[in-house]
PDB file of N, CA and C in Angstrom:
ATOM      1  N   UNK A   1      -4.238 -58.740  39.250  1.00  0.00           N
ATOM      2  CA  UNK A   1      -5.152 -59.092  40.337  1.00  0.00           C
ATOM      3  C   UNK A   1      -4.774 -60.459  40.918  1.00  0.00           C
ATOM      4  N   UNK A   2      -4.881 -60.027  42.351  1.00  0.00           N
ATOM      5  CA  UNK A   2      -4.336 -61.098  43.074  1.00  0.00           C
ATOM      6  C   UNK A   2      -5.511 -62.420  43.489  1.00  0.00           C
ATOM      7  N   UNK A   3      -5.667 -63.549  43.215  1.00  0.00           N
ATOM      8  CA  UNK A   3      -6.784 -64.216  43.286  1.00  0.00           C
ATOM      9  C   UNK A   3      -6.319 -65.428  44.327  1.00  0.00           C
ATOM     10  N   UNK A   4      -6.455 -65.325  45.747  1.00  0.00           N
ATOM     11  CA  UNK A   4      -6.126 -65.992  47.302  1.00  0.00           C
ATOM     12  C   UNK A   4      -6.500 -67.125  47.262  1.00  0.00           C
ATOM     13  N   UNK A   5      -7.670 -67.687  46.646  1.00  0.00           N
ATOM     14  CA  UNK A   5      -8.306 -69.074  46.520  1.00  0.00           C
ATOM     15  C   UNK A   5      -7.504 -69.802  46.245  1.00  0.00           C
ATOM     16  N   UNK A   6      -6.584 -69.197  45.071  1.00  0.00           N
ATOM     17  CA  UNK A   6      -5.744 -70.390  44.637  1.00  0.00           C
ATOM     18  C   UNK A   6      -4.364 -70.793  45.188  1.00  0.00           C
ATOM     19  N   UNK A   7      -4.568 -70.138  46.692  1.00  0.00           N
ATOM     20  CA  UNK A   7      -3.407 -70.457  47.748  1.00  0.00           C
ATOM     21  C   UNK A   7      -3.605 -72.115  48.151  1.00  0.00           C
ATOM     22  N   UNK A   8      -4.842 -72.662  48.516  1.00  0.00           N
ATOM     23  CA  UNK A   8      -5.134 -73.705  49.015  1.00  0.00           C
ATOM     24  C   UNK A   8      -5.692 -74.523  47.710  1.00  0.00           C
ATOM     25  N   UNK A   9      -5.932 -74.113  46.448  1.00  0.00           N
ATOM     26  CA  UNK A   9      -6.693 -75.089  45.546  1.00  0.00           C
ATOM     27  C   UNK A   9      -6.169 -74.554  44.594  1.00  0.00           C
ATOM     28  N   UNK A  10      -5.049 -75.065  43.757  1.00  0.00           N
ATOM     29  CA  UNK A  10      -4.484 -74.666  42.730  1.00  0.00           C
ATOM     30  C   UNK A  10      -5.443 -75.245  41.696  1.00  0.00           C
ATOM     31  N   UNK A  11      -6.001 -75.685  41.298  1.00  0.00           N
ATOM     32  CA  UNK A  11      -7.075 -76.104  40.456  1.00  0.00           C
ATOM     33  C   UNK A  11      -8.190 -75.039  40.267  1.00  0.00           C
ATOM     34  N   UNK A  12      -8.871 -74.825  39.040  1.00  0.00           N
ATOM     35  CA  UNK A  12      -9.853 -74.030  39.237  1.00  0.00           C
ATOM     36  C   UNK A  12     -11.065 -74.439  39.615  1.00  0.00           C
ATOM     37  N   UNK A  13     -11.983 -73.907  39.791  1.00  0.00           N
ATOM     38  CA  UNK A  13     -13.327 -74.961  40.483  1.00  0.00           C
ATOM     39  C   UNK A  13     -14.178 -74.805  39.550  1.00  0.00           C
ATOM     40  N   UNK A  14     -15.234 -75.820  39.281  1.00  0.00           N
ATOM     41  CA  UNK A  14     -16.204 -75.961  38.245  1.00  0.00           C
ATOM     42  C   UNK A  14     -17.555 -74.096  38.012  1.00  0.00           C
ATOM     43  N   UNK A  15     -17.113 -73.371  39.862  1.00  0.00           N
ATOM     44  CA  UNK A  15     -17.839 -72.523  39.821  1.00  0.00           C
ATOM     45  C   UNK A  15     -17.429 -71.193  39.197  1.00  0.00           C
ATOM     46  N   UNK A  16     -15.994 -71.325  39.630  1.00  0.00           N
ATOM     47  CA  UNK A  16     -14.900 -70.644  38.887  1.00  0.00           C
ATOM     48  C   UNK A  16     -15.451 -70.323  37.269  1.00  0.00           C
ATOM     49  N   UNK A  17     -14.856 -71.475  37.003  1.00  0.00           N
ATOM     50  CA  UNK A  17     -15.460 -71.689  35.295  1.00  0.00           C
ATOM     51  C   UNK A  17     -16.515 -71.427  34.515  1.00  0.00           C
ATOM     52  N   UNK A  18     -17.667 -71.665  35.615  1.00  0.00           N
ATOM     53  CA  UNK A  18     -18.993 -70.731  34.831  1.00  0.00           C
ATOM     54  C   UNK A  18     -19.296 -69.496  35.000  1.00  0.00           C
ATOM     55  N   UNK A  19     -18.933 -69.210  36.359  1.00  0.00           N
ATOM     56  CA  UNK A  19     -18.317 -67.610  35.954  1.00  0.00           C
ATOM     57  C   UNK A  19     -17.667 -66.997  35.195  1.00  0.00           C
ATOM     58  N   UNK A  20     -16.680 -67.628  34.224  1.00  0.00           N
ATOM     59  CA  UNK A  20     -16.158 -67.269  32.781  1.00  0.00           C
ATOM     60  C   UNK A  20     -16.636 -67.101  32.135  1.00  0.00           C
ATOM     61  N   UNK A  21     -17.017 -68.295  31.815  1.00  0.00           N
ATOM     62  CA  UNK A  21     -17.914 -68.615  30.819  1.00  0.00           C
ATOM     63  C   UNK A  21     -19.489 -67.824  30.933  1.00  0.00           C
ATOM     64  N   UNK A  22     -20.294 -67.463  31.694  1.00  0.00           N
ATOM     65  CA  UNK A  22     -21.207 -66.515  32.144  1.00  0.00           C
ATOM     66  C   UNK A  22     -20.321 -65.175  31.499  1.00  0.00           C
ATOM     67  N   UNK A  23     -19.473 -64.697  32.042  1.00  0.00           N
ATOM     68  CA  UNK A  23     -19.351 -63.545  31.767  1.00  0.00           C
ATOM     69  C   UNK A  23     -19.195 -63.196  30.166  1.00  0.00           C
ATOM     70  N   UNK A  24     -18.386 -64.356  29.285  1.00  0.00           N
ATOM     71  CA  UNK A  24     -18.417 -64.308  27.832  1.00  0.00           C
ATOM     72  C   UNK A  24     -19.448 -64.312  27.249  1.00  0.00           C
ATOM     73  N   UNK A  25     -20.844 -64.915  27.860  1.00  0.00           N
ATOM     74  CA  UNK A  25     -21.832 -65.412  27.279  1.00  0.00           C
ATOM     75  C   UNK A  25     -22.877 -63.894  27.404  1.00  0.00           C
ATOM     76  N   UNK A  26     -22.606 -63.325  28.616  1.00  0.00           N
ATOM     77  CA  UNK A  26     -23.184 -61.882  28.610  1.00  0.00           C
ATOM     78  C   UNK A  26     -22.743 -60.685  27.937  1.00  0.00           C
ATOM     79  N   UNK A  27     -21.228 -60.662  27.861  1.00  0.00           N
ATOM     80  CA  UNK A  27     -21.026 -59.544  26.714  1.00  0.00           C
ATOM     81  C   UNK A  27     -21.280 -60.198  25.432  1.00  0.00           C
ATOM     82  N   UNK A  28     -21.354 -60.972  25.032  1.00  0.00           N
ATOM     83  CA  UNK A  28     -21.349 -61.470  23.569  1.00  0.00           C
ATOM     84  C   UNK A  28     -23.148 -61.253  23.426  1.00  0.00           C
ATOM     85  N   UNK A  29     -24.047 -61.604  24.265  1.00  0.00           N
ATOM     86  CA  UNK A  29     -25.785 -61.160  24.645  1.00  0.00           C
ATOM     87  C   UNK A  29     -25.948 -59.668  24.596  1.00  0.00           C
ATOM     88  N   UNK A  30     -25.020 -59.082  25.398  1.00  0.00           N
ATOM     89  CA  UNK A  30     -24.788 -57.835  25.098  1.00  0.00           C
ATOM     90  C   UNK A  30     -24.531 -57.018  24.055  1.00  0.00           C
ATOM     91  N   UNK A  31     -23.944 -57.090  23.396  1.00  0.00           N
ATOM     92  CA  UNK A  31     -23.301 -56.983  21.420  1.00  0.00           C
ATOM     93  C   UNK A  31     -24.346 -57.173  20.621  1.00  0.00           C
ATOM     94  N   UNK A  32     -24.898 -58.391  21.046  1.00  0.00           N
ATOM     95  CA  UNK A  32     -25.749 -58.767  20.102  1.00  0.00           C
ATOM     96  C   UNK A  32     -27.094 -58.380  20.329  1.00  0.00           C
ATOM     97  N   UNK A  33     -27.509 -57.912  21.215  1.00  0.00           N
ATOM     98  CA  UNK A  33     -28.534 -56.927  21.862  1.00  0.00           C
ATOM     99  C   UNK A  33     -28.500 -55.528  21.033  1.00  0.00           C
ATOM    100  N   UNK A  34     -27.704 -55.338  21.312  1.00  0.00           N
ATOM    101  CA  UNK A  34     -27.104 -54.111  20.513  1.00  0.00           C
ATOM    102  C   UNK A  34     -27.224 -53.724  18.912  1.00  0.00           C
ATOM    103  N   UNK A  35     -26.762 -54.835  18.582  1.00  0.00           N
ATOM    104  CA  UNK A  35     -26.734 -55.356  17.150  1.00  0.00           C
ATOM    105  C   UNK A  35     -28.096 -54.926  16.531  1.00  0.00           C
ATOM    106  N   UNK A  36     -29.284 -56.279  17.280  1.00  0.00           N
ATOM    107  CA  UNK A  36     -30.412 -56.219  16.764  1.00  0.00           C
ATOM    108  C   UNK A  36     -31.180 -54.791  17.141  1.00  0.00           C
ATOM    109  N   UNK A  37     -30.969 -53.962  18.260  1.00  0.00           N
ATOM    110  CA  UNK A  37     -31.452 -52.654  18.325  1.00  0.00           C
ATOM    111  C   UNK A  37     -30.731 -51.603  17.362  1.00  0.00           C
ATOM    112  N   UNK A  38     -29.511 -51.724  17.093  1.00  0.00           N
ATOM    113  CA  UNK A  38     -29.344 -50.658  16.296  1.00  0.00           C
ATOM    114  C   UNK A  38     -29.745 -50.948  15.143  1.00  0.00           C
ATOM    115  N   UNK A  39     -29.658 -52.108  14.330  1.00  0.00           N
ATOM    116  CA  UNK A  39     -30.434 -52.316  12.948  1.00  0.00           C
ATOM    117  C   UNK A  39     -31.776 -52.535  12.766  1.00  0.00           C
ATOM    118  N   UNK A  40     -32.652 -53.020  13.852  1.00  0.00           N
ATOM    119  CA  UNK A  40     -34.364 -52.072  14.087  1.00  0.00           C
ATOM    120  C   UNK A  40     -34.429 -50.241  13.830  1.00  0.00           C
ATOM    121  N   UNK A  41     -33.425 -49.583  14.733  1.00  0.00           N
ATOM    122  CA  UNK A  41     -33.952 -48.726  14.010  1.00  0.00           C
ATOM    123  C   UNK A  41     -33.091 -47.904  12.927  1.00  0.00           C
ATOM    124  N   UNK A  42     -32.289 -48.425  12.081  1.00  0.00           N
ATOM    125  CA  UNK A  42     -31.962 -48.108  10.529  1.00  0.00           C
ATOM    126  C   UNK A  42     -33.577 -47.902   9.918  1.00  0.00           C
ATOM    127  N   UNK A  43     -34.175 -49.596  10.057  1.00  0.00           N
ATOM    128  CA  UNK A  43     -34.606 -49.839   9.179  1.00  0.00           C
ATOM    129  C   UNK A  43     -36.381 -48.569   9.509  1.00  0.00           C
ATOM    130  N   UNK A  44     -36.084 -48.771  10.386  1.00  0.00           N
ATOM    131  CA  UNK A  44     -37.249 -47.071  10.962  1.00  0.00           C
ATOM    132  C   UNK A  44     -37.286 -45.811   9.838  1.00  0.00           C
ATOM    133  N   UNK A  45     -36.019 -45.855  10.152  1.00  0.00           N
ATOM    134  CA  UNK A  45     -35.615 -44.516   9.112  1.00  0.00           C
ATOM    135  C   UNK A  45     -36.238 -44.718   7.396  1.00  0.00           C
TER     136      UNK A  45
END
């Protein structure tokens, strides 16, 4: 993937970056969402 921004700003931008970082922070929320729902209902059983 071709990313054009960084034709004029070879640097990444601070907004750039929390968009990374956002996106790690949501699958890892995600997993762990997961986590605690599937071992709620083990303990059902």
């Amino acid at each position: 993937m071709v990313d054009h921004r960084h034709n004029f700003n070879t640097k990444p931008s601070v907004f750039e970056i929390e968009i990374e970082f956002y996106k790690k922070i949501k699958s890892k929320t995600a997993i762990f969402k997961y986590n605690y729902y599937f071992s709620q209902r083990l303990q059902e059983q």
